[in-house]
C-alpha atoms as a PDB file:
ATOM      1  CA  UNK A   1     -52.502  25.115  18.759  1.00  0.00           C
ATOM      2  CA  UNK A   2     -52.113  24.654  14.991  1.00  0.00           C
ATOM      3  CA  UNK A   3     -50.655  28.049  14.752  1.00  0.00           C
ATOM      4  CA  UNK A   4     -48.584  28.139  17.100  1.00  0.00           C
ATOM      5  CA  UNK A   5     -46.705  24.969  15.622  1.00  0.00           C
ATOM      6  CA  UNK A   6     -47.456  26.083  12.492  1.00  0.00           C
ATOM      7  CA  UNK A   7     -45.209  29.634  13.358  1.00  0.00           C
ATOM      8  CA  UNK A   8     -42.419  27.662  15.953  1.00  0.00           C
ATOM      9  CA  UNK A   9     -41.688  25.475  12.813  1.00  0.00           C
ATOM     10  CA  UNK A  10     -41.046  27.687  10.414  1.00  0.00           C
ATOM     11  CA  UNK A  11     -38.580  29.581  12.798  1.00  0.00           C
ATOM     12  CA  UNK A  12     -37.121  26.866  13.843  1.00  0.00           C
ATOM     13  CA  UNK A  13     -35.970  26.475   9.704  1.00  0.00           C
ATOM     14  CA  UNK A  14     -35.367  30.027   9.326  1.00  0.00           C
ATOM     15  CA  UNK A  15     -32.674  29.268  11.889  1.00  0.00           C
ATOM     16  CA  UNK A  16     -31.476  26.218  10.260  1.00  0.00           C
ATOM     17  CA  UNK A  17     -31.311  27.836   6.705  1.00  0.00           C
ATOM     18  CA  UNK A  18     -29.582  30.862   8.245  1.00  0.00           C
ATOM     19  CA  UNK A  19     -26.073  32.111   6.445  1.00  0.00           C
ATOM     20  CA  UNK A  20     -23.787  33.502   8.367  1.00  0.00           C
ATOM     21  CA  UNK A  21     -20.522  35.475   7.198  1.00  0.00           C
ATOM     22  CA  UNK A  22     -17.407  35.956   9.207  1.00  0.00           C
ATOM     23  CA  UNK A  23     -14.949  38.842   8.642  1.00  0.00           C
ATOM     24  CA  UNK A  24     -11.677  39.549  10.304  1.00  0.00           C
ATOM     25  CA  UNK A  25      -9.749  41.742   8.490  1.00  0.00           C
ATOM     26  CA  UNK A  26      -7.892  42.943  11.867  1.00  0.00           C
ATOM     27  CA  UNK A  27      -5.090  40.201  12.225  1.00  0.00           C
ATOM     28  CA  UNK A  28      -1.988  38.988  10.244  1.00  0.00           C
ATOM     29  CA  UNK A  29      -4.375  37.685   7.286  1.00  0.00           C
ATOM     30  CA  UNK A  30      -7.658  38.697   5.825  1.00  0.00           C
ATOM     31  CA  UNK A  31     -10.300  35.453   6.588  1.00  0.00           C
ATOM     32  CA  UNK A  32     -13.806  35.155   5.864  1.00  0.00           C
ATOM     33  CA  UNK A  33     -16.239  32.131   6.527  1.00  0.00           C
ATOM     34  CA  UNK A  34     -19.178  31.947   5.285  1.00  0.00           C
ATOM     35  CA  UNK A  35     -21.183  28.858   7.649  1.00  0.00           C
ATOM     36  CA  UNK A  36     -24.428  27.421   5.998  1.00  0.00           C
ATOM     37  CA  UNK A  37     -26.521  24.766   7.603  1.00  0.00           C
ATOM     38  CA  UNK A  38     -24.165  22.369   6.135  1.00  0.00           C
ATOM     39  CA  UNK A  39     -21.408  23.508   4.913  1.00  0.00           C
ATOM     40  CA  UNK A  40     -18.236  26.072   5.565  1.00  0.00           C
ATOM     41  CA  UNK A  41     -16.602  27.775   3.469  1.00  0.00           C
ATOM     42  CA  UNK A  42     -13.676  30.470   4.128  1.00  0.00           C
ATOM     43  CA  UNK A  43     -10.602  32.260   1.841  1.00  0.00           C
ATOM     44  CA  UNK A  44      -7.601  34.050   3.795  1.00  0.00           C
ATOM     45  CA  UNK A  45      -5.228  36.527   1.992  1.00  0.00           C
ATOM     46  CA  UNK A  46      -2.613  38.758   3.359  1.00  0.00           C
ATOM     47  CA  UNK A  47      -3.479  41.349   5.236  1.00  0.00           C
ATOM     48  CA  UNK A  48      -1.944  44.199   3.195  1.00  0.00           C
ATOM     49  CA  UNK A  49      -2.965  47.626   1.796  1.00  0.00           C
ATOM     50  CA  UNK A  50      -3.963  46.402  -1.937  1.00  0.00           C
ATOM     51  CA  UNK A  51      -5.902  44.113  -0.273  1.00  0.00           C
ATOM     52  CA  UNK A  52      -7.964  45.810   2.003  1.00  0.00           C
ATOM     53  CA  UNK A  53      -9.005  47.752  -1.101  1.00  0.00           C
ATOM     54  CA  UNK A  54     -10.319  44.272  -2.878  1.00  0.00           C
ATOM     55  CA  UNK A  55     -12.379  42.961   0.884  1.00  0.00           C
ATOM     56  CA  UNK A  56     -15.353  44.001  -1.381  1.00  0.00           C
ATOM     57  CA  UNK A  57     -14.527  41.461  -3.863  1.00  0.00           C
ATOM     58  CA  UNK A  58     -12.845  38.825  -1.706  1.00  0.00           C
ATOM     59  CA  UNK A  59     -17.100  38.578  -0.211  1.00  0.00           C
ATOM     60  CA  UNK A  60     -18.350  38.570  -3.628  1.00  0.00           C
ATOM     61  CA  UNK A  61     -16.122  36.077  -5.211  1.00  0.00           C
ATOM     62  CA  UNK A  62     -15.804  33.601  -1.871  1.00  0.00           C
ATOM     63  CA  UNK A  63     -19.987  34.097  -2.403  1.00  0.00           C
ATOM     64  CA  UNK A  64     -19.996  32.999  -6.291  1.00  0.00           C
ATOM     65  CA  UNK A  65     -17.831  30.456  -5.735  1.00  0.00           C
ATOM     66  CA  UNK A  66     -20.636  28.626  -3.888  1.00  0.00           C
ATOM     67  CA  UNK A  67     -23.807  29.743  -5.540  1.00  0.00           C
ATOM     68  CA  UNK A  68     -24.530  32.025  -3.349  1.00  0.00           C
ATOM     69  CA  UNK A  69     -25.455  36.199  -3.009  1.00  0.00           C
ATOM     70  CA  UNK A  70     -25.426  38.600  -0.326  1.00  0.00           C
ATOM     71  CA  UNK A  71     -29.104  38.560   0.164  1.00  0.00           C
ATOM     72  CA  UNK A  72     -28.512  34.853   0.892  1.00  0.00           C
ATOM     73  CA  UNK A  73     -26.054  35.986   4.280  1.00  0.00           C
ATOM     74  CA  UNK A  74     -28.606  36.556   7.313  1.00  0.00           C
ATOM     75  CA  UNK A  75     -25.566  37.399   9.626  1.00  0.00           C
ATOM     76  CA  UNK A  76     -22.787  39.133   9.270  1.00  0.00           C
ATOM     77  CA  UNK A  77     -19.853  38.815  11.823  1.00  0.00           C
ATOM     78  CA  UNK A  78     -16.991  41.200  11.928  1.00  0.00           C
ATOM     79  CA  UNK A  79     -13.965  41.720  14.172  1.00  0.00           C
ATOM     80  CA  UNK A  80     -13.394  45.065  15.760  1.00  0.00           C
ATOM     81  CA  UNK A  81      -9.791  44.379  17.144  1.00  0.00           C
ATOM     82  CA  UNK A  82      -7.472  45.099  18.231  1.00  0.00           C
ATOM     83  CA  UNK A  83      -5.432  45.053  15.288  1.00  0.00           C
ATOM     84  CA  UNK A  84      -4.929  46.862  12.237  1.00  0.00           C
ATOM     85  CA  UNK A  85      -6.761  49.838  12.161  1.00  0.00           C
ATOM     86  CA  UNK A  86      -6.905  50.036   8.146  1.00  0.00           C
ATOM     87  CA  UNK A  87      -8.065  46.617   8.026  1.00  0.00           C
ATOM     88  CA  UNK A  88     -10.943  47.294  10.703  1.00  0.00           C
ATOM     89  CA  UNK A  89     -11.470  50.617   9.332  1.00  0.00           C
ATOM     90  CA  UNK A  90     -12.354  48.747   5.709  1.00  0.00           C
ATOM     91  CA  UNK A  91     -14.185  45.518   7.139  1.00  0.00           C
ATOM     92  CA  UNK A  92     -16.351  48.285   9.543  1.00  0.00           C
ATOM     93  CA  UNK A  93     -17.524  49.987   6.321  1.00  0.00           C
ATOM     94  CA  UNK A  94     -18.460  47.193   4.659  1.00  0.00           C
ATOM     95  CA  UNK A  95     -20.622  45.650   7.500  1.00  0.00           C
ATOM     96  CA  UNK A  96     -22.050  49.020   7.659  1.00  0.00           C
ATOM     97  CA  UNK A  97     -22.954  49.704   3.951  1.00  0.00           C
ATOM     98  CA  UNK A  98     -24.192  45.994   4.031  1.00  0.00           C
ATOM     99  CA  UNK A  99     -26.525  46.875   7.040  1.00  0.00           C
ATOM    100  CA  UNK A 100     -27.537  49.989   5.361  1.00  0.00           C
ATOM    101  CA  UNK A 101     -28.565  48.432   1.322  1.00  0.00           C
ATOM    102  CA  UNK A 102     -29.820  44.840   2.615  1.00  0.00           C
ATOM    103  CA  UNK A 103     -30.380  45.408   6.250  1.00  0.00           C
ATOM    104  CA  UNK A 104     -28.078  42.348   7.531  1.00  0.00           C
ATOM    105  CA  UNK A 105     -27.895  42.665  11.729  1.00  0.00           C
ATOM    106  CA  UNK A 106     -23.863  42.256  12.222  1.00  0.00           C
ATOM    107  CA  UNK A 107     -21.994  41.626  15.771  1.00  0.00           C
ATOM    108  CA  UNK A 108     -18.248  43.548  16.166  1.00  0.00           C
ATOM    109  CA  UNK A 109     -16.591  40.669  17.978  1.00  0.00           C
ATOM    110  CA  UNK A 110     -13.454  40.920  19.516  1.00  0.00           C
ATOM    111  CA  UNK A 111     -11.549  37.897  20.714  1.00  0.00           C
ATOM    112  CA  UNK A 112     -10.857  39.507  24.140  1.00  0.00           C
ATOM    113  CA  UNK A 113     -15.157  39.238  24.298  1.00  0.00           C
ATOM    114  CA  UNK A 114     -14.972  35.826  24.405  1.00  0.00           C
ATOM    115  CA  UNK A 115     -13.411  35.354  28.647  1.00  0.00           C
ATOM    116  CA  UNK A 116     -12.091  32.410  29.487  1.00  0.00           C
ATOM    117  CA  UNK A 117     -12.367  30.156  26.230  1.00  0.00           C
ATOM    118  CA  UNK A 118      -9.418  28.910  24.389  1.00  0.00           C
ATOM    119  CA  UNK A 119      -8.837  27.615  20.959  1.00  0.00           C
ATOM    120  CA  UNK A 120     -11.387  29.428  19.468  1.00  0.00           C
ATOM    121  CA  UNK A 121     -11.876  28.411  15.998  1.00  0.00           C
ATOM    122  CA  UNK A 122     -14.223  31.482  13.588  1.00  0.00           C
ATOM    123  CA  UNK A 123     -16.718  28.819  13.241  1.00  0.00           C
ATOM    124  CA  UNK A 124     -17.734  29.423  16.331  1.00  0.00           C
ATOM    125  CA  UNK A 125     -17.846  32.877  16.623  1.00  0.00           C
ATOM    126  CA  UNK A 126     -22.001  33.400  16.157  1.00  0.00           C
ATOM    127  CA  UNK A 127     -22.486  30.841  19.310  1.00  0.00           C
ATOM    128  CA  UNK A 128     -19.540  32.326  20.837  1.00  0.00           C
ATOM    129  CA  UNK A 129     -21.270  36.017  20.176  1.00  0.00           C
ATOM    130  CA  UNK A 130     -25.056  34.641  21.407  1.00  0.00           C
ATOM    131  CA  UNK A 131     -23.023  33.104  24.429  1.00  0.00           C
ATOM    132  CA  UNK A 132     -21.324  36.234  25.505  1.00  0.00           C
ATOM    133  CA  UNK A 133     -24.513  38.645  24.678  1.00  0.00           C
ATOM    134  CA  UNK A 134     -22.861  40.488  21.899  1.00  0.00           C
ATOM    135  CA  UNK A 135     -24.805  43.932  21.132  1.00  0.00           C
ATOM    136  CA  UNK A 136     -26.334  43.216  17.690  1.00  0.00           C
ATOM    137  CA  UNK A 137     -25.693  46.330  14.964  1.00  0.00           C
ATOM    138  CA  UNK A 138     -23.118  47.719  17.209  1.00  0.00           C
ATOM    139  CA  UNK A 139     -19.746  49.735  16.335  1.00  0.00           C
ATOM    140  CA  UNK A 140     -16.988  49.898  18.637  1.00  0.00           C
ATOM    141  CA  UNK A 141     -13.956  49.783  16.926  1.00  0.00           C
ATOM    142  CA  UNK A 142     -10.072  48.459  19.305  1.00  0.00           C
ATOM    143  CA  UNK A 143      -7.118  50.439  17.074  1.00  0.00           C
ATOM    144  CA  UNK A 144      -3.766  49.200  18.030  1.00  0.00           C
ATOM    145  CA  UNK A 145      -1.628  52.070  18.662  1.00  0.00           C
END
């Protein structure tokens, strides 16, 4: 019995410690959130072509600016559209090359997931993605046209 509350408490503060980042680089602005057991944190910039070059460093800097590194994300969150299809084209391949160096599980969200629910703010996207059964480490990309 010892172990097994020995083992349910330490995931139960895995889950609490848990870092979560939040990526949409698909709308009118670039945002990212970064939600910690107590705290948020997010940046927005426009959502133009010099930027989508810099998403790289937008992560890195909104991640020194609080003491934190990417091995310190868990989760990474990223919107798949629809929208622009350089911005999900850029935010895709980092999620991806983040999976592939530091093995971070990601969910591609799209808002249109998410049935039914209204005023949906990005801190709840990961509940919003466990709600809805989001496929974890899954591509599928919605291009505008």
């Amino acid at each position: 019995m010892i172990l097994f509350s020995s083992a349910l408490e330490t995931i139960l503060e895995n889950r609490i410690t848990m870092k979560k980042l939040v990526i949409d680089a698909a709308s009118e602005n670039i945002f990212l959130m970064i939600i910690t057991k107590d705290d948020i944190y997010n940046i927005t910039r426009d959502n133009t072509k010099i930027n989508y070059e810099k998403l790289t460093i937008f992560v890195k800097n909104l991640l020194n600016s609080h003491s934190l590194k990417i091995n310190d994300i868990n989760r990474i969150y990223v919107n798949r559209g629809p929208g622009s299809f350089a911005g999900i084209r850029n935010s895709l391949s980092l999620v991806k090359a983040l999976y592939v160096s530091r093995k971070i599980d990601y969910y591609c969200y799209s808002f249109d997931d998410f049935k039914d629910q209204k005023d949906i703010k990005y801190k709840d996207i990961p509940n919003l993605c466990d709600k809805f059964k989001i496929k974890k480490n899954l591509i599928n990309p919605i291009y505008l046209s």
